[in-house]
Protein backbone atom coordinates (compact mmCIF):
# COMPACT_ATOMS: atom_id res chain seq x y z
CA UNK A 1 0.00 0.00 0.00
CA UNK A 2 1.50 3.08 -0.66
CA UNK A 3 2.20 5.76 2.14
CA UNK A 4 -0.12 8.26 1.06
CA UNK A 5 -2.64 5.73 1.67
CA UNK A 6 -1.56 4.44 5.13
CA UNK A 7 -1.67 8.11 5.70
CA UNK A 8 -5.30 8.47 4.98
CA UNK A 9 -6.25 5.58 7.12
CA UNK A 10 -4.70 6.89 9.93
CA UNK A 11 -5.66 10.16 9.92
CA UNK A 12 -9.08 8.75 9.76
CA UNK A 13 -9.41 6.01 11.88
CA UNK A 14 -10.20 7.86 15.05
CA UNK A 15 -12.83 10.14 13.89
CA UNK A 16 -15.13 6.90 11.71
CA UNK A 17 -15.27 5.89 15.46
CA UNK A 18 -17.83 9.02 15.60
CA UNK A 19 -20.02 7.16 13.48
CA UNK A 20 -21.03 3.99 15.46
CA UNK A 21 -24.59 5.45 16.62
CA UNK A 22 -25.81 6.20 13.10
CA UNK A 23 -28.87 4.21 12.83
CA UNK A 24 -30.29 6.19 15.62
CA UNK A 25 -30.08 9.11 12.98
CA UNK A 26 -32.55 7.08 10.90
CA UNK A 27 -35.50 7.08 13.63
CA UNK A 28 -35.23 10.65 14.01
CA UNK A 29 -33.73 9.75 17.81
CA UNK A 30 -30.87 11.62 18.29
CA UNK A 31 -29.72 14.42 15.86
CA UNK A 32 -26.27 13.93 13.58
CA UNK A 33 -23.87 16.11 15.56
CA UNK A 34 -25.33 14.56 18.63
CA UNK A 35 -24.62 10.82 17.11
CA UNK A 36 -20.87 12.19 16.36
CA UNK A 37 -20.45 13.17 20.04
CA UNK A 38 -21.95 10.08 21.59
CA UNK A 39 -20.08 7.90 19.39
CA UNK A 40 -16.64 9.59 20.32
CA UNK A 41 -17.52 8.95 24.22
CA UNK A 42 -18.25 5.32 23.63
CA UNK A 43 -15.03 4.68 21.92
CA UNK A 44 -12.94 6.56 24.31
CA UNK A 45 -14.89 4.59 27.60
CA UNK A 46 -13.68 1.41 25.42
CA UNK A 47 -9.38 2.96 24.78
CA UNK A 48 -9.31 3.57 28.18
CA UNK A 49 -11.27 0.31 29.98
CA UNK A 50 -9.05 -1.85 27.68
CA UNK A 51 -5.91 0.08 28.21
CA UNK A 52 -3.93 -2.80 29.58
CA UNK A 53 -4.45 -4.88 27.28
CA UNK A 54 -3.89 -2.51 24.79
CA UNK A 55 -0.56 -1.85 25.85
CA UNK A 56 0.13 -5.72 26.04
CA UNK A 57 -0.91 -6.19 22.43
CA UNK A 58 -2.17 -3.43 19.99
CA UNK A 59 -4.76 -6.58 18.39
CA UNK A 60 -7.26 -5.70 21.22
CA UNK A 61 -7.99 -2.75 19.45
CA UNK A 62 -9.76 -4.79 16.83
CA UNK A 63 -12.83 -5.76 19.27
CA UNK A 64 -13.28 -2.32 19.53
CA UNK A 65 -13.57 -1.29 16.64
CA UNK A 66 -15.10 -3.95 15.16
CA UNK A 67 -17.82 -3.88 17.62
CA UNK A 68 -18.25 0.41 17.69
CA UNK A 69 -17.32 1.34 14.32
CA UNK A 70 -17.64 -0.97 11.28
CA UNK A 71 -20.85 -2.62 11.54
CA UNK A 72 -22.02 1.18 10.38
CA UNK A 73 -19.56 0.37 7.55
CA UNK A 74 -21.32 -0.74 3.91
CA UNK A 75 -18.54 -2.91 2.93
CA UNK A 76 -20.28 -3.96 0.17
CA UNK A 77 -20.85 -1.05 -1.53
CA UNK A 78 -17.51 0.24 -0.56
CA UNK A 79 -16.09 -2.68 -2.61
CA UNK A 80 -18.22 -2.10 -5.39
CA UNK A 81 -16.87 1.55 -5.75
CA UNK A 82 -13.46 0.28 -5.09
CA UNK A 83 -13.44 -2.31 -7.57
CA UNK A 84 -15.86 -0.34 -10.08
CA UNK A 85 -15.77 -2.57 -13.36
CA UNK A 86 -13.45 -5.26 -11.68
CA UNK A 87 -17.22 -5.92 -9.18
CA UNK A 88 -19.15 -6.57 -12.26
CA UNK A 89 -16.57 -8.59 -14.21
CA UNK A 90 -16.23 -11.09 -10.61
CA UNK A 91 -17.60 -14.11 -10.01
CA UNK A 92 -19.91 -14.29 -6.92
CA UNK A 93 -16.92 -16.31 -5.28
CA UNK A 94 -14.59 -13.63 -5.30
CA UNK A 95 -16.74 -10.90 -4.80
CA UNK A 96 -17.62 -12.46 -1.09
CA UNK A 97 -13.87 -13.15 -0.23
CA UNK A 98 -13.00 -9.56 -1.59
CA UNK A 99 -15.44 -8.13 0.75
CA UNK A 100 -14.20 -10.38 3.53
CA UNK A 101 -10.78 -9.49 2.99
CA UNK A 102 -11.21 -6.00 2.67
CA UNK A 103 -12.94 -5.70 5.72
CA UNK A 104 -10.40 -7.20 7.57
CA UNK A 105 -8.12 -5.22 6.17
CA UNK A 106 -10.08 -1.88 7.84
CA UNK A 107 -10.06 -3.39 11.03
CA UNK A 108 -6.49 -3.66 11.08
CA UNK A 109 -5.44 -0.79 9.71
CA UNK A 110 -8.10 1.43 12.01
CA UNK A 111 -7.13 -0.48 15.28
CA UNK A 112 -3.25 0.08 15.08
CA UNK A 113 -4.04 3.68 14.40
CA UNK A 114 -6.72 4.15 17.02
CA UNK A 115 -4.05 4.40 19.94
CA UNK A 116 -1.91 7.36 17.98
CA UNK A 117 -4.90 9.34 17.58
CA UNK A 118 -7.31 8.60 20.55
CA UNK A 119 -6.16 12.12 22.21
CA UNK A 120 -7.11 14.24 19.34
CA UNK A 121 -9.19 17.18 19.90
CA UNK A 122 -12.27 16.82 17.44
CA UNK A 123 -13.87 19.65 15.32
CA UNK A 124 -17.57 19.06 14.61
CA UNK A 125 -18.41 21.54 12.05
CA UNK A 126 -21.96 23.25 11.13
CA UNK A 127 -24.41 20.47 10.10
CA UNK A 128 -27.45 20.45 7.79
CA UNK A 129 -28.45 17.45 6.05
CA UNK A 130 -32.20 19.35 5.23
CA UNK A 131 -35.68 17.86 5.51
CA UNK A 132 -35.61 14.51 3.75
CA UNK A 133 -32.10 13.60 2.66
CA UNK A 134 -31.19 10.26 2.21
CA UNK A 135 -27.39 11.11 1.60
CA UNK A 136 -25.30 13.36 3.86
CA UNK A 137 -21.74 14.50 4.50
CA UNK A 138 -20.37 15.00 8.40
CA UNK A 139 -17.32 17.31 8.46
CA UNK A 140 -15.14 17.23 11.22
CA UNK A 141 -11.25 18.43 11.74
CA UNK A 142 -8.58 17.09 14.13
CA UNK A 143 -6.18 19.37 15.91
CA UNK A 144 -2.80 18.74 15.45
CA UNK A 145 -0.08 20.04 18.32
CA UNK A 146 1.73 22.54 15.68
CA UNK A 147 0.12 21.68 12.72
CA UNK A 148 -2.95 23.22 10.56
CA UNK A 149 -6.12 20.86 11.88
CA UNK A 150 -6.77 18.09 9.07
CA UNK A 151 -10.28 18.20 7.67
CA UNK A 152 -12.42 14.95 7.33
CA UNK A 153 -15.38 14.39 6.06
CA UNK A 154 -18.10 11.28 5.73
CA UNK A 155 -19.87 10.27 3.14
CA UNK A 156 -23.49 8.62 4.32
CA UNK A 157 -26.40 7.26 2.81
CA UNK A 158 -29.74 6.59 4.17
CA UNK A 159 -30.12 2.45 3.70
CA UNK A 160 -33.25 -0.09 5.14
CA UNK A 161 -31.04 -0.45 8.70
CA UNK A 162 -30.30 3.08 8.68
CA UNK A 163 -27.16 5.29 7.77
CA UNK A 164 -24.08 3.79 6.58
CA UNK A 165 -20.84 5.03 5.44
CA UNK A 166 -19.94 4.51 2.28
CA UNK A 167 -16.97 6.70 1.73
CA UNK A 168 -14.52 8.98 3.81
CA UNK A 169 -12.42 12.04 2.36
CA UNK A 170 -9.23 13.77 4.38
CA UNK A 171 -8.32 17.41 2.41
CA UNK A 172 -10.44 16.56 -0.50
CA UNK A 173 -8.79 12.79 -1.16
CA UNK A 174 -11.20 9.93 -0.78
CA UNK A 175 -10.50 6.70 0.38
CA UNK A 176 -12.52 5.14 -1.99
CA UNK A 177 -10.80 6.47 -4.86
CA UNK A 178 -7.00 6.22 -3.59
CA UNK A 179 -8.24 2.16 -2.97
CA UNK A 180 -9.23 2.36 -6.34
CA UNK A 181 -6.25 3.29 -8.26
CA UNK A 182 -3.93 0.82 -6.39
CA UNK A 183 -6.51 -2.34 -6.29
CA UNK A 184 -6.82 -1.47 -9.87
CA UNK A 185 -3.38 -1.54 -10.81
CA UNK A 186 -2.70 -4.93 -8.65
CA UNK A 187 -5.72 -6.77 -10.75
CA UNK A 188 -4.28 -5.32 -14.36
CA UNK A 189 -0.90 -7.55 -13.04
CA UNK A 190 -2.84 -10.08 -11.37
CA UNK A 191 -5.83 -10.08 -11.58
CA UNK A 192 -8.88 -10.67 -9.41
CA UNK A 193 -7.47 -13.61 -7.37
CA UNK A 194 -4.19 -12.11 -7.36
CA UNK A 195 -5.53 -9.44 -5.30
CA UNK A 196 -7.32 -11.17 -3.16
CA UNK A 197 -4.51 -13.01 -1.70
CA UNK A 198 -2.36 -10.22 -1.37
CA UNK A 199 -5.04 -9.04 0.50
CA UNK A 200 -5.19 -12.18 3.16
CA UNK A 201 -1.41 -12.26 2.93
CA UNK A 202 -1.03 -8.63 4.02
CA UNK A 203 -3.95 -9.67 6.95
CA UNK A 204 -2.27 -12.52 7.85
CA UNK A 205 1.42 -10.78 8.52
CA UNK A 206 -0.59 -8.07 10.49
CA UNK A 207 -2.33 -11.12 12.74
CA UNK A 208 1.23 -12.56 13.13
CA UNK A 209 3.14 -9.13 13.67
């Protein structure tokens, strides 16, 4: 993966926890910048309960966030953007071990940078999704000690279990996209398969490291 990449999963990693409490948003419970703030104090009760074990082994971040943050995650459609024509030209097969792989893949990568961000002061910027949408975007910043904050903002749509995120964007670059390029070039070289276990070789070294 290249660094700009790595980059823009750890920048982001700490603010998608914000997200958790979304389907609230779709009963009308609680409003969006309320959802944001909630969110935040759940994952920050879990950093610091599981501290210890944290410290023993960065893995036990994974519950976490796997429990908080990415079942508001549309993985699916996520790999459909990611993959774009690659989706449709896959067999069923390899569209399910994609999405498996990919997944696991997010956990990772979000865990190990949950710890180096967890202390971030969060912006939560003016919000107004208007009467009716089904698609909004959540802005937020993170301070930075000595640095320019770093804007991020969430792509959501309104699905049948509520809102999911489908796509995240740090200064303007989305996620999606910078997936997109390098998954693309791997299955040009590849192809579909090859990508695929790169993908659950790259998971497995991060289980082993």
């Amino acid at each position: 993966m290249s660094a700009p990449v790595s980059r823009l999963l750890q920048v982001c990693c700490i603010v998608l926890a914000l997200l958790a409490c979304a389907r609230a948003v779709a009963a009308g419970e609680v409003a969006p910048l309320d959802v944001v703030r909630n969110t935040s104090s759940r994952m920050l009760l879990a950093l610091q309960s599981e501290h210890t074990r944290i410290e023993r082994g960065p893995g036990h971040l994974y519950e976490p966030v796997d429990e908080i943050v990415l079942p508001y995650f549309d993985f699916r459609r996520m790999s459909q953007w990611v993959l774009g024509r690659n989706w449709r030209t896959a067999t069923v097969q390899q569209r399910e071990r994609f999405v498996a792989q990919f997944r696991i893949l997010l956990v990772r990568t979000y865990g190990r940078a949950l710890a180096e961000y967890a202390d971030e002061k969060v912006i939560y910027l003016p919000f107004d999704a208007g009467s009716g949408a089904d698609t909004v975007t959540v802005r937020t910043e993170i301070e930075q000690s000595g640095g320019s904050p770093i804007p991020i903002s969430y792509s959501m749509y309104l699905s049948g279990n509520g809102w999911r995120v489908y796509d995240v964007a740090i200064s303007g670059v989305s996620l999606v996209t910078n997936y997109r390029s390098s998954f693309g070039s791997i299955i040009r070289k590849d192809g579909m398969d090859g990508l695929i276990e790169q993908l659950g070789s790259r998971n497995g070294a991060v289980a082993d490291g």
